[in-house]
C-alpha atoms as a PDB file:
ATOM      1  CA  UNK A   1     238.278 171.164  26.274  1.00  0.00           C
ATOM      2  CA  UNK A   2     237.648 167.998  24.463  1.00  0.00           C
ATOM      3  CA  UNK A   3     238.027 167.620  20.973  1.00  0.00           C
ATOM      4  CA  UNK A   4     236.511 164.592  18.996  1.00  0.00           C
ATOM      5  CA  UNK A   5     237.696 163.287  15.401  1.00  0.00           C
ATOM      6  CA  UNK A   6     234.850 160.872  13.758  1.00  0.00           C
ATOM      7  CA  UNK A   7     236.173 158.800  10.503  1.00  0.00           C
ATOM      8  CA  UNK A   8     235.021 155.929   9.059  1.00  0.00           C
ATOM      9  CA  UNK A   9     231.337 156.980   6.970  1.00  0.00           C
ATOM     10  CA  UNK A  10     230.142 156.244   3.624  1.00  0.00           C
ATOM     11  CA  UNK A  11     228.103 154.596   1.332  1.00  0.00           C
ATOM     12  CA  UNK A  12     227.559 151.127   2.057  1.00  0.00           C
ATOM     13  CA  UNK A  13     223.861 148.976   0.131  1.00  0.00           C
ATOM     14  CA  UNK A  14     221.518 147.932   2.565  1.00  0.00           C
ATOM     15  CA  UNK A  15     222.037 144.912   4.900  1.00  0.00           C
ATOM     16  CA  UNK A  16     225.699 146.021   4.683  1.00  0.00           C
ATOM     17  CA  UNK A  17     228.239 147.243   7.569  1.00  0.00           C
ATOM     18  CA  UNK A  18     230.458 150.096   8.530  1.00  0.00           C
ATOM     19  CA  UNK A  19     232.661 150.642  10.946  1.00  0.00           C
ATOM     20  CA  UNK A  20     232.589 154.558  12.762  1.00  0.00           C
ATOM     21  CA  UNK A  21     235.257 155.424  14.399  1.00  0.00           C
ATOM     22  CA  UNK A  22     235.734 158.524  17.149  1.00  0.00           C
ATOM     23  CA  UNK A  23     239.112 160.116  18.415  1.00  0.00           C
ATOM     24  CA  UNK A  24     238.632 161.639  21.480  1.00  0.00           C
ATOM     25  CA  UNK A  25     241.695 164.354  22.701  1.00  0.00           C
ATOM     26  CA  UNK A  26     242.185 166.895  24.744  1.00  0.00           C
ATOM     27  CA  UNK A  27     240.718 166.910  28.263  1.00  0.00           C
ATOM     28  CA  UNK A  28     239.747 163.467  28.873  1.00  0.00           C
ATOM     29  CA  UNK A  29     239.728 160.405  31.656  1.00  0.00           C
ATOM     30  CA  UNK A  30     238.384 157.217  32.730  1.00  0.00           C
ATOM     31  CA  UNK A  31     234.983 159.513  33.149  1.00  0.00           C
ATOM     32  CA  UNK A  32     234.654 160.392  30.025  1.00  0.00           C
ATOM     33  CA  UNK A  33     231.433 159.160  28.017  1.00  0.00           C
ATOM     34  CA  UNK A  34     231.492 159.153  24.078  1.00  0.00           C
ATOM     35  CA  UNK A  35     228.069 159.125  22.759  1.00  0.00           C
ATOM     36  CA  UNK A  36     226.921 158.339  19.010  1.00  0.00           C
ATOM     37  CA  UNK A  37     224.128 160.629  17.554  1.00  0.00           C
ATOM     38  CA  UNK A  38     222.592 160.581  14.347  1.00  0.00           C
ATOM     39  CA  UNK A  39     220.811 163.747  12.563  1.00  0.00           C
ATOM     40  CA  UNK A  40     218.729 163.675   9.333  1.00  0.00           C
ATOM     41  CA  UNK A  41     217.572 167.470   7.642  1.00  0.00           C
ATOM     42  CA  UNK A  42     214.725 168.841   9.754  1.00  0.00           C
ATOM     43  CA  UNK A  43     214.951 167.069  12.549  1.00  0.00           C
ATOM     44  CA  UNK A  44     216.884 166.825  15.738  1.00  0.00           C
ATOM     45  CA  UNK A  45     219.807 164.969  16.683  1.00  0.00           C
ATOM     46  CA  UNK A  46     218.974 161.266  17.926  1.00  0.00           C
ATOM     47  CA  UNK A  47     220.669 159.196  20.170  1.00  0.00           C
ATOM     48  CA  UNK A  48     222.193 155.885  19.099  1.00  0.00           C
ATOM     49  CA  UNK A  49     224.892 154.285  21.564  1.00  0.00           C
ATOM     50  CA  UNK A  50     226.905 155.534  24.571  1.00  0.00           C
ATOM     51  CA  UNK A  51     230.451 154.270  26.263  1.00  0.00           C
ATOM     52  CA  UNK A  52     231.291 154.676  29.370  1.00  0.00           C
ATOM     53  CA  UNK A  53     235.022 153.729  30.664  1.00  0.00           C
ATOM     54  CA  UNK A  54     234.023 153.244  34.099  1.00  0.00           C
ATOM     55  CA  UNK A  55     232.254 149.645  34.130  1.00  0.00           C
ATOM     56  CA  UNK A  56     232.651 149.089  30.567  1.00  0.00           C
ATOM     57  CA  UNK A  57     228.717 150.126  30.270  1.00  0.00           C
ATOM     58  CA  UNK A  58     226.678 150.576  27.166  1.00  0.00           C
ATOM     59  CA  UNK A  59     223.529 152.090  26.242  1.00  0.00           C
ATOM     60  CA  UNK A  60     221.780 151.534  22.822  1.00  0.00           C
ATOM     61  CA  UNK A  61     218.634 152.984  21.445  1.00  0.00           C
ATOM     62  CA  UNK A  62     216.211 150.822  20.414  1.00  0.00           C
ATOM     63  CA  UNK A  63     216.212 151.136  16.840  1.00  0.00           C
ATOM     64  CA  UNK A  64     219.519 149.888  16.670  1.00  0.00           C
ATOM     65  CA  UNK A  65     219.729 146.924  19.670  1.00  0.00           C
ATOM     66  CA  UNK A  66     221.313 143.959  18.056  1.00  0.00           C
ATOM     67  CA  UNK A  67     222.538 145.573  15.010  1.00  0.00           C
ATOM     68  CA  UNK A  68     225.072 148.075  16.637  1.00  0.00           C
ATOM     69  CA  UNK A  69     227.750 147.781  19.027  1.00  0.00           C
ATOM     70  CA  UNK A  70     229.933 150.061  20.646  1.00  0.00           C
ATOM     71  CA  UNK A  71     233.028 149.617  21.564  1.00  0.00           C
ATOM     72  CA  UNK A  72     236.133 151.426  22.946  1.00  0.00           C
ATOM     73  CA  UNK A  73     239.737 150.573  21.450  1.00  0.00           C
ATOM     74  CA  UNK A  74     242.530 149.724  22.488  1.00  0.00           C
ATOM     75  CA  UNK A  75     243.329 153.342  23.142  1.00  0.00           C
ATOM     76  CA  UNK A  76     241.546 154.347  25.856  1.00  0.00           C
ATOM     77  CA  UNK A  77     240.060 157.727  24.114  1.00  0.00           C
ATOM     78  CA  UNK A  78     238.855 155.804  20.571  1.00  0.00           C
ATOM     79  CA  UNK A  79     235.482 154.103  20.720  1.00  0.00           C
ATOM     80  CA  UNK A  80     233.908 152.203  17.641  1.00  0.00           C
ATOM     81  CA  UNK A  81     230.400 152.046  16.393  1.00  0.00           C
ATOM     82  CA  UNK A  82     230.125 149.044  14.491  1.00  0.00           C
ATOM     83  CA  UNK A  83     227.040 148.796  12.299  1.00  0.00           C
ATOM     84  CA  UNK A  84     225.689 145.920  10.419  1.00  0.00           C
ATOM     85  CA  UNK A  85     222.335 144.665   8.966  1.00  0.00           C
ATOM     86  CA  UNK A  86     222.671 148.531   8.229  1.00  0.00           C
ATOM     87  CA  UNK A  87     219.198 149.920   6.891  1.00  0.00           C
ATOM     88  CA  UNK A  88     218.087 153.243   4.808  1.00  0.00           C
ATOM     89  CA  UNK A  89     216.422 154.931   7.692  1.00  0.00           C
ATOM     90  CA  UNK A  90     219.986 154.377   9.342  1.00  0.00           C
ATOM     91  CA  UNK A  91     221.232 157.259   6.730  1.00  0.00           C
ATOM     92  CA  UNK A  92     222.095 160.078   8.490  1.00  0.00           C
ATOM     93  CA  UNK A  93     224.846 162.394   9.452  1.00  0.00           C
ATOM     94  CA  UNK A  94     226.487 160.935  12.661  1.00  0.00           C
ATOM     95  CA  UNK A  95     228.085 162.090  15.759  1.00  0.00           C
ATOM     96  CA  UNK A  96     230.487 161.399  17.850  1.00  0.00           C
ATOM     97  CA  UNK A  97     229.889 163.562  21.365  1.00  0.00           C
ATOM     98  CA  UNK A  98     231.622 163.349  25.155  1.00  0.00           C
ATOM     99  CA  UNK A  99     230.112 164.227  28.430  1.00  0.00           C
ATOM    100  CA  UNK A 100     231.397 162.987  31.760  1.00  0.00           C
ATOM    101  CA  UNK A 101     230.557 160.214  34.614  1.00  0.00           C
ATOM    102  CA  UNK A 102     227.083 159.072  33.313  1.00  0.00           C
ATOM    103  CA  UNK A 103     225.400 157.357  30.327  1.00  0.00           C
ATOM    104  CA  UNK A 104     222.780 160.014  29.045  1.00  0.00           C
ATOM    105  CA  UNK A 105     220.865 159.807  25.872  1.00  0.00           C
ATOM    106  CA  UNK A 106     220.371 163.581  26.032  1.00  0.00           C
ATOM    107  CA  UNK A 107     221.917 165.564  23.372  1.00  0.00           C
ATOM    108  CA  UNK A 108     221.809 168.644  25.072  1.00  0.00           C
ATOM    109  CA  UNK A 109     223.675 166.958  28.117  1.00  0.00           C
ATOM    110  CA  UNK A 110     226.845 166.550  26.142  1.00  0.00           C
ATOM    111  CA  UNK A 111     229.354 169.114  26.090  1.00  0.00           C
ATOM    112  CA  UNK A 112     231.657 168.737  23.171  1.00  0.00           C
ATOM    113  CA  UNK A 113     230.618 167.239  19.452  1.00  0.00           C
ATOM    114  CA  UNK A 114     232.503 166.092  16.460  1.00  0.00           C
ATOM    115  CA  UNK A 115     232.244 167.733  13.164  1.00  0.00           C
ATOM    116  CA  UNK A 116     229.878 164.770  12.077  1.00  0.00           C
ATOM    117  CA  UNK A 117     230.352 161.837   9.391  1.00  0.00           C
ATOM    118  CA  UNK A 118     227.646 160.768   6.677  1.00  0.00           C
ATOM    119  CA  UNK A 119     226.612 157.819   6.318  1.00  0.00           C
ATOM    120  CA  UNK A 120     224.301 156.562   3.164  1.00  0.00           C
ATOM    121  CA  UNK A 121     222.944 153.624   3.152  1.00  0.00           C
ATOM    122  CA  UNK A 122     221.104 152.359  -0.367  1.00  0.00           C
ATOM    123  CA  UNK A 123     218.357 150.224  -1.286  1.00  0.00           C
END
């Protein structure tokens, strides 16, 4: 089991940044991936950035490529989504999620979520 700990949401005015931050504990290694999703009511859960230890790789979606970054900490099992130029479409509820040995922009190919973390962006 894998449990995941997401912090760091709020309401920030457009063009602004937050920082996201995701605790990852229980069954974990250098294979695990920690994804970033993002849900809005009615409709599914979106991908937005993926870690992976091994390699240091990223993924991003495209609606986010060059505003976003993720990163991992210093801690091996915390990763960071840092968001800037932040947008209204980027409100959502977001989540942190872990899967192992390969990037995957599939919700439904990661096996353990976080609880979720809103974030609001204004106009």
């Amino acid at each position: 089991q894998v449990q995941l700990v997401e912090s760091g949401g709020g309401l920030v005015q457009a063009g602004g940044s937050l920082r996201l931050s995701c605790a990852a504990s229980g069954r974990t290694s250098e294979r695990t991936v920690l994804g970033w999703f993002r849900q809005v009511p009615g409709k599914n859960r979106a991908f937005v950035a993926a870690y992976a230890s091994i390699g240091a790789r990223t993924h991003y979606a495209d609606s986010v490529k060059g505003r976003f970054t993720i990163s991992r900490g210093s801690a091996q099992n915390t990763v960071y989504l840092q968001m800037n130029s932040l947008k209204p479409e980027d409100t959502a509820v977001y989540y942190c999620a872990a899967r192992e040995d390969s990037l995957s922009t599939l919700s439904g190919s990661y096996s353990y979520w976080g609880q979720g973390t809103q974030v609001t962006v204004s106009s």
